[in-house]
Protein backbone atom coordinates (compact mmCIF):
# COMPACT_ATOMS: atom_id res chain seq x y z
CA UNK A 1 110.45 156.69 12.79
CA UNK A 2 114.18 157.30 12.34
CA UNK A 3 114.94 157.45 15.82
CA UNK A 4 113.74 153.48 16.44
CA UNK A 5 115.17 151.90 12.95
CA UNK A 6 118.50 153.79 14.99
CA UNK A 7 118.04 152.85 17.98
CA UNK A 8 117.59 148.97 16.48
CA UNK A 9 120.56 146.67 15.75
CA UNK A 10 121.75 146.51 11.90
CA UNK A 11 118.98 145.08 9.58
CA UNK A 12 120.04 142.52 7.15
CA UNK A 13 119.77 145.29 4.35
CA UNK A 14 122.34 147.50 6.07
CA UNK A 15 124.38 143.86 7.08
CA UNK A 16 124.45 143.49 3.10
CA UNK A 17 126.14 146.80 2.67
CA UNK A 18 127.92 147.30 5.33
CA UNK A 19 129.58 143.69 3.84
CA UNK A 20 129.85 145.26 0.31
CA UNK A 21 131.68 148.21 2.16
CA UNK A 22 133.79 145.91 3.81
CA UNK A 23 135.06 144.39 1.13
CA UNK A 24 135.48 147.33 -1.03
CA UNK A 25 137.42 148.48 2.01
CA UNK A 26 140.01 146.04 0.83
CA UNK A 27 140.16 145.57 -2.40
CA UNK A 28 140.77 148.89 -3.36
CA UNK A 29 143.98 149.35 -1.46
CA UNK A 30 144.81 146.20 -2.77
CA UNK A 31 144.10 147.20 -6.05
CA UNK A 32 145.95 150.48 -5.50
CA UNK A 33 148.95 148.72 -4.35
CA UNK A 34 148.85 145.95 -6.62
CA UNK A 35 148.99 148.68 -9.60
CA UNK A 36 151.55 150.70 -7.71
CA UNK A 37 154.28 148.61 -7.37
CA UNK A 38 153.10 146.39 -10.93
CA UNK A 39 156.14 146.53 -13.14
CA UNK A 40 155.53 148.88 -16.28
CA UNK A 41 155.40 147.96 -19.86
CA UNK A 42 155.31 149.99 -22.63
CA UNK A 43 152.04 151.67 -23.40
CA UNK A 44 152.63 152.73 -27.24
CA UNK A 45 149.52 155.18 -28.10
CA UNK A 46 148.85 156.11 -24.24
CA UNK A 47 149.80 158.99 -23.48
CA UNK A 48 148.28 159.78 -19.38
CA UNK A 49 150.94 162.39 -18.41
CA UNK A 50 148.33 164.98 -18.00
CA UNK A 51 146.44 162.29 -15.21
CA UNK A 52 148.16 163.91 -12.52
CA UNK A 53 147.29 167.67 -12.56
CA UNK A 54 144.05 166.15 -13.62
CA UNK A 55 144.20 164.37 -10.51
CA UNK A 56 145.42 167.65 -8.56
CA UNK A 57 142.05 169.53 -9.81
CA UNK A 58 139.68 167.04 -8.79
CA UNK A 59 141.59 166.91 -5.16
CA UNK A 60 140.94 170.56 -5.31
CA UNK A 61 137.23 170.48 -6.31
CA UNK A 62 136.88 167.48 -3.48
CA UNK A 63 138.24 169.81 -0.55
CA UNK A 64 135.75 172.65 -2.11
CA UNK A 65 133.17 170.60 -2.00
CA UNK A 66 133.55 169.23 1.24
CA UNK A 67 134.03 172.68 2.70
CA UNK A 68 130.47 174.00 1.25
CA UNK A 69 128.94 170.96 2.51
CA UNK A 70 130.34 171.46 5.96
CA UNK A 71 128.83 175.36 5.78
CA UNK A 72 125.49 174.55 4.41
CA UNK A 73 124.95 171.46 7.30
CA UNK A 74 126.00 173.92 10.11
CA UNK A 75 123.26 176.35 8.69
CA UNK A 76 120.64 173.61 8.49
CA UNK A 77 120.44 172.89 5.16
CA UNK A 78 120.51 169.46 4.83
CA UNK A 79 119.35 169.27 1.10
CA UNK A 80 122.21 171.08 -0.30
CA UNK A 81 124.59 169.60 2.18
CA UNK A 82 123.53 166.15 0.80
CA UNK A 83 124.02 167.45 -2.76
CA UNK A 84 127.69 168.89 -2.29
CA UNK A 85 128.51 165.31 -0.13
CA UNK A 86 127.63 163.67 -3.22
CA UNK A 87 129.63 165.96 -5.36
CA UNK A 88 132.36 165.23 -3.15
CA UNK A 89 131.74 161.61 -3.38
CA UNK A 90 131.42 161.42 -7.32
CA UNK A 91 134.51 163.18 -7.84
CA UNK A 92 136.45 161.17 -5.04
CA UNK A 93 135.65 158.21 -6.96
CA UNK A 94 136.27 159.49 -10.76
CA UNK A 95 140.27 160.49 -8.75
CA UNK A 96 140.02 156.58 -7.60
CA UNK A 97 139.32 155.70 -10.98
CA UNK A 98 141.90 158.07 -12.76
CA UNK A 99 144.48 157.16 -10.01
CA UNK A 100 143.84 153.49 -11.21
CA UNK A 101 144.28 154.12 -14.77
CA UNK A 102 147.20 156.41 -14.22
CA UNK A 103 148.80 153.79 -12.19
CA UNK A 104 148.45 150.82 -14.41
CA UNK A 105 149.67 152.81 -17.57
CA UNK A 106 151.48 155.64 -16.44
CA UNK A 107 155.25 155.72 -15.56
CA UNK A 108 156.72 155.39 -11.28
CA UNK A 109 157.85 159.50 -10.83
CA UNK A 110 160.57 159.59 -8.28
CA UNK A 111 160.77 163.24 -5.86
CA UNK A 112 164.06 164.83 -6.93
CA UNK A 113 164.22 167.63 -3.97
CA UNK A 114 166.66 167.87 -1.46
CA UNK A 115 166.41 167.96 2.44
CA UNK A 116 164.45 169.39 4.25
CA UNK A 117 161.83 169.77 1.59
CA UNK A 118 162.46 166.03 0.64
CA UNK A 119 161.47 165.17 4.79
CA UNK A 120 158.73 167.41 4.42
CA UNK A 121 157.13 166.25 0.84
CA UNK A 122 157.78 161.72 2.21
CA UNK A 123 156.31 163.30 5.70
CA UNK A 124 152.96 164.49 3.46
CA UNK A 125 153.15 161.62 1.23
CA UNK A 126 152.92 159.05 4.15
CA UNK A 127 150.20 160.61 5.93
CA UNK A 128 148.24 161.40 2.46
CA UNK A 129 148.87 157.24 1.37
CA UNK A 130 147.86 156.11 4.96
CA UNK A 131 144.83 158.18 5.53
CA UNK A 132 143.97 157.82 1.76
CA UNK A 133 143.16 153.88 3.03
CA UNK A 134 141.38 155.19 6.11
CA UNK A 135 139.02 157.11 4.50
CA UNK A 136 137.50 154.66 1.93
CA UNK A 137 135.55 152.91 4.60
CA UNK A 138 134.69 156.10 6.16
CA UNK A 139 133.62 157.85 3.10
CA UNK A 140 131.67 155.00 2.18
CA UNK A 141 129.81 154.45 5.89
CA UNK A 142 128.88 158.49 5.92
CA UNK A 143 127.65 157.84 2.07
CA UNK A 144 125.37 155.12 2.92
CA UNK A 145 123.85 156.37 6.48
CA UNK A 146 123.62 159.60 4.58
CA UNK A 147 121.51 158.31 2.10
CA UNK A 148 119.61 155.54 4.09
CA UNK A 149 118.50 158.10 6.41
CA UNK A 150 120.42 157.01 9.45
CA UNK A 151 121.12 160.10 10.52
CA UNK A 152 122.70 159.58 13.92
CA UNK A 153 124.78 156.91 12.47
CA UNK A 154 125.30 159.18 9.87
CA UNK A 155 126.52 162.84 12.19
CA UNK A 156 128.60 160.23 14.39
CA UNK A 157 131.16 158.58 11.86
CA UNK A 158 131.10 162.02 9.69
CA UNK A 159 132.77 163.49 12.36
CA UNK A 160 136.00 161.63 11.77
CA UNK A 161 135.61 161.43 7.71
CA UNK A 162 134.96 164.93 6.70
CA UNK A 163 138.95 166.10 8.52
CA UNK A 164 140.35 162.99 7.09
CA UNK A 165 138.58 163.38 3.63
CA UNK A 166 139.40 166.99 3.65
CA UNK A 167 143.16 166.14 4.73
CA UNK A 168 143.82 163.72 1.68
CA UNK A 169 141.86 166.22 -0.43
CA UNK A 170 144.29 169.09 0.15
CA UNK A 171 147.63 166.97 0.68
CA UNK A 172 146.86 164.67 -2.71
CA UNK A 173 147.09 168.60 -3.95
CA UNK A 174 150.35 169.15 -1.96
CA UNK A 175 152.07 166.07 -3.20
CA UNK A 176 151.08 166.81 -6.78
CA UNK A 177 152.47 170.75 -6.29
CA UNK A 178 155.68 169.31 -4.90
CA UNK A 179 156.34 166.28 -7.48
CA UNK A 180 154.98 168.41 -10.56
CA UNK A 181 158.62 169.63 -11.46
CA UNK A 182 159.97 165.52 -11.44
CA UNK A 183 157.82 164.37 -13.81
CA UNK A 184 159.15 163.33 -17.34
């Protein structure tokens, strides 16, 4: 029964993962920064400019799909909850792969506003880039109790990553809505 495998320590299985996690945990910040702050060559033939309103819909789609999988749990339907998490979770990651790819070719874009919109767009940035690392172990805990069945596991750590998910959703929107006009 659930409620004993639960109740039980970690299995090595879920030691195995939860190590995989762990590590990805890491590296992808790393990653992330690494790419961020990599100097830029020229990319002749490579055009990405279009990466970040690409980026901007699939933040948008994220939040919507979180949302509908928060209404259909809190009606009890668990099957179509589980589908929209995973929607959420497959186009989190095609963003984290786009973001990648936009960051390794694409050009730095600088926000040209003035105070106190400039305060308010680094004050959203900030939270969005911190909480943006937060959330990839959290997304990737709910993911796997989700799907292994570990349902208490599961309803206890979700209860931090769905705001925070939902947060960088909508603000990666924000920051793309407020940086739009500086980019070349």
């Amino acid at each position: 029964m659930n409620t004993v495998r639960e109740s039980n320590l970690t299995t090595e299985k879920d030691r195995k993962f939860l190590t995989v996690i762990a590590l990805l945990s890491v590296a992808i910040p790393l990653v992330v920064a690494v790419l961020f702050f990599m100097p830029k060559g020229d990319t002749p033939g490579v055009d990405v400019s279009y990466l970040p309103g690409f980026h901007a819909i699939l933040n948008s789609l994220t939040a919507i799909a979180l949302v509908v999988g928060y209404g259909f749990v809190k009606r009890g339907n668990s099957r179509a909850h589980r589908a929209a998490m995973l929607v959420a979770f497959g186009l989190s990651s095609l963003f984290l792969v786009s973001y990648v790819t936009y960051h390794f070719l694409g050009q730095h874009t600088v926000y040209g506003g003035d105070a106190p919109l400039k305060y308010i767009y680094y004050f959203i940035l900030l939270t969005h880039i911190v909480l943006a690392v937060v959330i990839v172990p959290l997304v990737l805990l709910s993911v796997y109790f989700g799907i292994t069945n570990q349902l208490k596991r599961h309803r206890r750590i979700s209860r931090w990553t769905f705001p925070i998910w939902l947060y960088v959703a909508v603000t990666g929107v924000l920051v793309y809505l407020m940086i739009s006009p500086y980019y070349a």
